[in-house]
C-alpha atoms as a PDB file:
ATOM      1  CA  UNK A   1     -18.466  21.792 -51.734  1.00  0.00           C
ATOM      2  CA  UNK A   2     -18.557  24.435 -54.467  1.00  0.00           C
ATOM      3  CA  UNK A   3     -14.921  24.160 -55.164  1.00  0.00           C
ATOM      4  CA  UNK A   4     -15.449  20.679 -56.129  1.00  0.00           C
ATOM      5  CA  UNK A   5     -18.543  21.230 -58.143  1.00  0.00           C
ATOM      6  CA  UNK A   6     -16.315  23.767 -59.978  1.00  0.00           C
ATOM      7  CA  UNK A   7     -13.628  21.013 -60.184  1.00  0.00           C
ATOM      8  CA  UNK A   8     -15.612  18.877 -61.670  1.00  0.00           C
ATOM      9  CA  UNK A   9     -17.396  21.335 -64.281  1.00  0.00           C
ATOM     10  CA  UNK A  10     -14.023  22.578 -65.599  1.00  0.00           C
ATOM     11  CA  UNK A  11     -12.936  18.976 -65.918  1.00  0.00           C
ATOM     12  CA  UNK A  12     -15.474  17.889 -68.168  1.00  0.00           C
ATOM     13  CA  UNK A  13     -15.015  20.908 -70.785  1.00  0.00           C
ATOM     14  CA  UNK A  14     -12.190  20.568 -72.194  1.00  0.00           C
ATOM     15  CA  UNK A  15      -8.016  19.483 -71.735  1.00  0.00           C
ATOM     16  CA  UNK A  16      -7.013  23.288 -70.326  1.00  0.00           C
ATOM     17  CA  UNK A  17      -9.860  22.626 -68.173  1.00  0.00           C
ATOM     18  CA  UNK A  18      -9.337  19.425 -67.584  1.00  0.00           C
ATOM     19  CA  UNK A  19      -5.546  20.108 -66.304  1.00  0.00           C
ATOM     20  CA  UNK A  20      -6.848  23.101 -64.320  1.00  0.00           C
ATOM     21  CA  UNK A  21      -9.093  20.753 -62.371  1.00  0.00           C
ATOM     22  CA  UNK A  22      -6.156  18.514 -61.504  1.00  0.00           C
ATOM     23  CA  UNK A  23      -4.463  21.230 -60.092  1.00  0.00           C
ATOM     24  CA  UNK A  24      -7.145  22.379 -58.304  1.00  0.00           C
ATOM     25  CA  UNK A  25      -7.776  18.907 -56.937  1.00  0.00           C
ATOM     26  CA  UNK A  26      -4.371  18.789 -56.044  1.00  0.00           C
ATOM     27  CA  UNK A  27      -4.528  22.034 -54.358  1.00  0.00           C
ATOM     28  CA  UNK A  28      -7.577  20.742 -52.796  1.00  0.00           C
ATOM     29  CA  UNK A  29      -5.669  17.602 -51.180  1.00  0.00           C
ATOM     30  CA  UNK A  30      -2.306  19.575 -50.471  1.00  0.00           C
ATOM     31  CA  UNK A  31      -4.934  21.914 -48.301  1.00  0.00           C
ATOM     32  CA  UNK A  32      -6.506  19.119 -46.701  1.00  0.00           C
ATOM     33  CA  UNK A  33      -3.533  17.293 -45.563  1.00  0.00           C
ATOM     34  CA  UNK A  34      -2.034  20.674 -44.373  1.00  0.00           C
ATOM     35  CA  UNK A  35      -4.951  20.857 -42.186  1.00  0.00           C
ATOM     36  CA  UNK A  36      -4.683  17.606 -41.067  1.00  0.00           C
ATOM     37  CA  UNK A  37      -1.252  18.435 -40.189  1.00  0.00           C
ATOM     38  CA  UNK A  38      -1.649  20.975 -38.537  1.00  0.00           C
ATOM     39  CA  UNK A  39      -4.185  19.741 -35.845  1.00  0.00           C
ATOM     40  CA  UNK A  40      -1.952  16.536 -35.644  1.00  0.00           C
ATOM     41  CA  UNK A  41       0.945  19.201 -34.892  1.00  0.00           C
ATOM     42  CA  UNK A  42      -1.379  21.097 -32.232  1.00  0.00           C
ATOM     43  CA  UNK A  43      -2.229  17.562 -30.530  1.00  0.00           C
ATOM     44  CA  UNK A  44       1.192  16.919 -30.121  1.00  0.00           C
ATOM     45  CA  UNK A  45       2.642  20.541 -29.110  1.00  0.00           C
ATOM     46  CA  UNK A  46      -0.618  20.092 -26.660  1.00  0.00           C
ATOM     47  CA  UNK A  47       0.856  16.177 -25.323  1.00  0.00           C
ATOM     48  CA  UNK A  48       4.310  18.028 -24.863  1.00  0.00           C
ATOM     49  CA  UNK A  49       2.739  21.297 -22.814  1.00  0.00           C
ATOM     50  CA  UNK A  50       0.893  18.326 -20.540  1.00  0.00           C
ATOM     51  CA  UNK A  51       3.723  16.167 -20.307  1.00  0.00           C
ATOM     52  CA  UNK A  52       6.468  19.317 -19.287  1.00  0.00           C
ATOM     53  CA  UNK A  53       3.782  20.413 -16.284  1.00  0.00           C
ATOM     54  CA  UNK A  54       4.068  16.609 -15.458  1.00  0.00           C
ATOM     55  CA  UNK A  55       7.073  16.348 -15.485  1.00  0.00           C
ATOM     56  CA  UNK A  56       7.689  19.841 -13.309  1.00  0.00           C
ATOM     57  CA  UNK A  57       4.733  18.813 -10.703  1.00  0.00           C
ATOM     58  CA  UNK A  58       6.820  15.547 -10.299  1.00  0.00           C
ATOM     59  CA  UNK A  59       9.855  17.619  -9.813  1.00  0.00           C
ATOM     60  CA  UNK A  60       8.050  19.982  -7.245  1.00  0.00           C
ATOM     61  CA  UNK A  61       6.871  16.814  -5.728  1.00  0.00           C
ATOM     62  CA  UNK A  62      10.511  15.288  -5.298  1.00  0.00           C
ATOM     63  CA  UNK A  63      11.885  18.747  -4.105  1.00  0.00           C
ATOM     64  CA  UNK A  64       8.850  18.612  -1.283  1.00  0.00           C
ATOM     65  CA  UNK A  65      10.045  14.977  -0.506  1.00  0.00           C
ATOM     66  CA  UNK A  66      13.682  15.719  -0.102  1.00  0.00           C
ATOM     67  CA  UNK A  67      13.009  19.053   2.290  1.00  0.00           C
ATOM     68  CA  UNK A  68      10.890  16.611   4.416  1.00  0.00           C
ATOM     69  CA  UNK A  69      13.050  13.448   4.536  1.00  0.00           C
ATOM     70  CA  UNK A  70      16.247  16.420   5.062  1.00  0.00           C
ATOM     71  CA  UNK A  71      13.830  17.563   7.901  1.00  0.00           C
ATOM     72  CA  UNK A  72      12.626  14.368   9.833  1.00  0.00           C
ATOM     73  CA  UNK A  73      16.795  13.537   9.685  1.00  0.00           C
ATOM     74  CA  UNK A  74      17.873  16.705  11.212  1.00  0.00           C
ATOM     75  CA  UNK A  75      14.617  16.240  13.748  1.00  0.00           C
ATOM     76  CA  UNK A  76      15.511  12.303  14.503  1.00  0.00           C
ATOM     77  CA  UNK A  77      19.140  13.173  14.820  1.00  0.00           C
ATOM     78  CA  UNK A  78      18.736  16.132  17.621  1.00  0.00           C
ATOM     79  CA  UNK A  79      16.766  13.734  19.539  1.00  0.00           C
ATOM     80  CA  UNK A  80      19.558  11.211  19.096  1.00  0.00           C
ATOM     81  CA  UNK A  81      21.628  13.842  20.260  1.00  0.00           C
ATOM     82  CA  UNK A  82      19.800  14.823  23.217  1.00  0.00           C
ATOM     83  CA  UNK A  83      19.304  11.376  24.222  1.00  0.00           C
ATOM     84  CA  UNK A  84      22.773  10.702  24.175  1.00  0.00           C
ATOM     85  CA  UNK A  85      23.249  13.792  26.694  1.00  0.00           C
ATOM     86  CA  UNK A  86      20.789  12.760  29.023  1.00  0.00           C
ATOM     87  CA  UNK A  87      22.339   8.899  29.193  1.00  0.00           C
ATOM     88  CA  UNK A  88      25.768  10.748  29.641  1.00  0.00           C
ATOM     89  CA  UNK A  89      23.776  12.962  32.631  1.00  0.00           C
ATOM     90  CA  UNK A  90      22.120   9.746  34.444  1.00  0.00           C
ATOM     91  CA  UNK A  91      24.906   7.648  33.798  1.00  0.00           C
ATOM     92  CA  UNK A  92      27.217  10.703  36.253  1.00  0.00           C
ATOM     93  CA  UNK A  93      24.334  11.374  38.087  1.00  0.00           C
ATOM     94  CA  UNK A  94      24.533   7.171  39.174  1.00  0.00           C
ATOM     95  CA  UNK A  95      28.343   7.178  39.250  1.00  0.00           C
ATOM     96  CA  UNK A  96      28.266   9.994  41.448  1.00  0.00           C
ATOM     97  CA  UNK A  97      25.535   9.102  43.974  1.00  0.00           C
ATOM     98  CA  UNK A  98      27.105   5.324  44.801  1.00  0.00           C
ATOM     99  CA  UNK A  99      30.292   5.634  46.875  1.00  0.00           C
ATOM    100  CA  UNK A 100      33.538   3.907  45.427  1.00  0.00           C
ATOM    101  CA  UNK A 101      33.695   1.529  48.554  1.00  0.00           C
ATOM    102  CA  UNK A 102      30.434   0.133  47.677  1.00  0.00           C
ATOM    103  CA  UNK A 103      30.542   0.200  43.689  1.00  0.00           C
ATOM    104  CA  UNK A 104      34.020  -2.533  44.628  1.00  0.00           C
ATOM    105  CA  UNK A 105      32.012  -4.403  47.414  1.00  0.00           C
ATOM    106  CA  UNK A 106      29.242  -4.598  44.513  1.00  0.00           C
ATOM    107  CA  UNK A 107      32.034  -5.693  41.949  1.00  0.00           C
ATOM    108  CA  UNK A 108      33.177  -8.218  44.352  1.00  0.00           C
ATOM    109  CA  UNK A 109      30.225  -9.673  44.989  1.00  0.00           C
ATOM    110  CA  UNK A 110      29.353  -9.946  41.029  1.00  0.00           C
ATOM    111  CA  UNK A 111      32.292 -11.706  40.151  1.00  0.00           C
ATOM    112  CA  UNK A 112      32.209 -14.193  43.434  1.00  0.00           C
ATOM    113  CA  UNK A 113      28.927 -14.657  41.990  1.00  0.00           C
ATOM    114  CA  UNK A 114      30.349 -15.235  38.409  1.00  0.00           C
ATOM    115  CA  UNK A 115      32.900 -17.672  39.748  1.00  0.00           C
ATOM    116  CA  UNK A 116      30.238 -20.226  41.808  1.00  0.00           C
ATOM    117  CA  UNK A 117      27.613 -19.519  38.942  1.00  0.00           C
ATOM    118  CA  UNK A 118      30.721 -21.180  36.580  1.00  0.00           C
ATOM    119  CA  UNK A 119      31.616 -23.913  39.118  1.00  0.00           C
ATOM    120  CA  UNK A 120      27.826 -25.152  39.336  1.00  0.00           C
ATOM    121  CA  UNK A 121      27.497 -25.361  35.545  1.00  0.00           C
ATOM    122  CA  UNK A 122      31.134 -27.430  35.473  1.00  0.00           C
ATOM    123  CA  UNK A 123      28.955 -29.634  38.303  1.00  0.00           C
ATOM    124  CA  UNK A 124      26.012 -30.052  36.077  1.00  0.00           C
ATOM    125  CA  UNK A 125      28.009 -30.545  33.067  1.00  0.00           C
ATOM    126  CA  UNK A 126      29.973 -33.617  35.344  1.00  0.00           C
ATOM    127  CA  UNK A 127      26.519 -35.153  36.671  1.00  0.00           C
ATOM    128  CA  UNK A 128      25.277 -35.095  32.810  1.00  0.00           C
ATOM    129  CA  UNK A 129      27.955 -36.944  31.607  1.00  0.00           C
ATOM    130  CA  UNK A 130      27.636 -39.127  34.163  1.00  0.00           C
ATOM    131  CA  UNK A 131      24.305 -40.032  33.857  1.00  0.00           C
ATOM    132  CA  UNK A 132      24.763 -40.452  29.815  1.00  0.00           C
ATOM    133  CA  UNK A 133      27.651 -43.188  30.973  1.00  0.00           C
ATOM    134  CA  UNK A 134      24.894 -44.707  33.528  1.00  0.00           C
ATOM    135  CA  UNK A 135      22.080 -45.026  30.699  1.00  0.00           C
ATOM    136  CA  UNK A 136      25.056 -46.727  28.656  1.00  0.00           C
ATOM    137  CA  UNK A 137      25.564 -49.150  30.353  1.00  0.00           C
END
């Protein structure tokens, strides 16, 4: 406030005053929009600090994801593993419990089975057609 009162008194007395005050009042604004500046500087070193610990939570974040995802895969794929063991267990366990005579009588049976399950469907198939011809006519 007192710089510009003295501004303004030099001003008014005479032109070496008068060019003295411009200075000064350019001095004045130079000052001002330093300042101004300056904070708009700090604001935007301060939205750079905030957006770098952002940006490194987000990386911490994605690391974090990537262990756990890296974890739950090596989990799921054990138990895929072991799973696959005991199948291959049973599946000897139930070869080796039901004689060879009796896994062919069983075969046998299954396709004898096969073949008159095939020869009734050729029957039905026959009887349909036949009763499509009969609703012909």
């Amino acid at each position: 406030r007192s710089l510009q009162e003295t501004v303004r008194m030099l001003q008014a007395t005479d032109e070496a005053s008068n060019h003295v005050g411009k200075l000064q009042y350019r001095l004045m604004l130079s000052q001002w929009e330093r300042s101004n500046a300056q904070r708009m500087l700090q604001g935007a070193t301060q939205d750079v600090r905030d957006l770098r610990k952002e940006l490194l939570q987000t990386d911490e974040d994605v690391d974090l994801d990537r262990r756990q995802w890296a974890e739950e895969e090596e989990s799921l794929h054990q138990r895929l593993v072991a799973a696959t063991e005991a199948a291959e267990k049973y599946k000897e366990q139930a070869v080796a419990s039901l004689p060879i005579e009796k896994a062919r009588e069983l075969t046998s049976k299954v396709e004898e089975i096969a073949t008159r399950k095939s020869e009734a469907e050729d029957q039905l198939i026959a009887v349909r057609r036949a009763l499509h011809r009969t609703q012909a006519e």
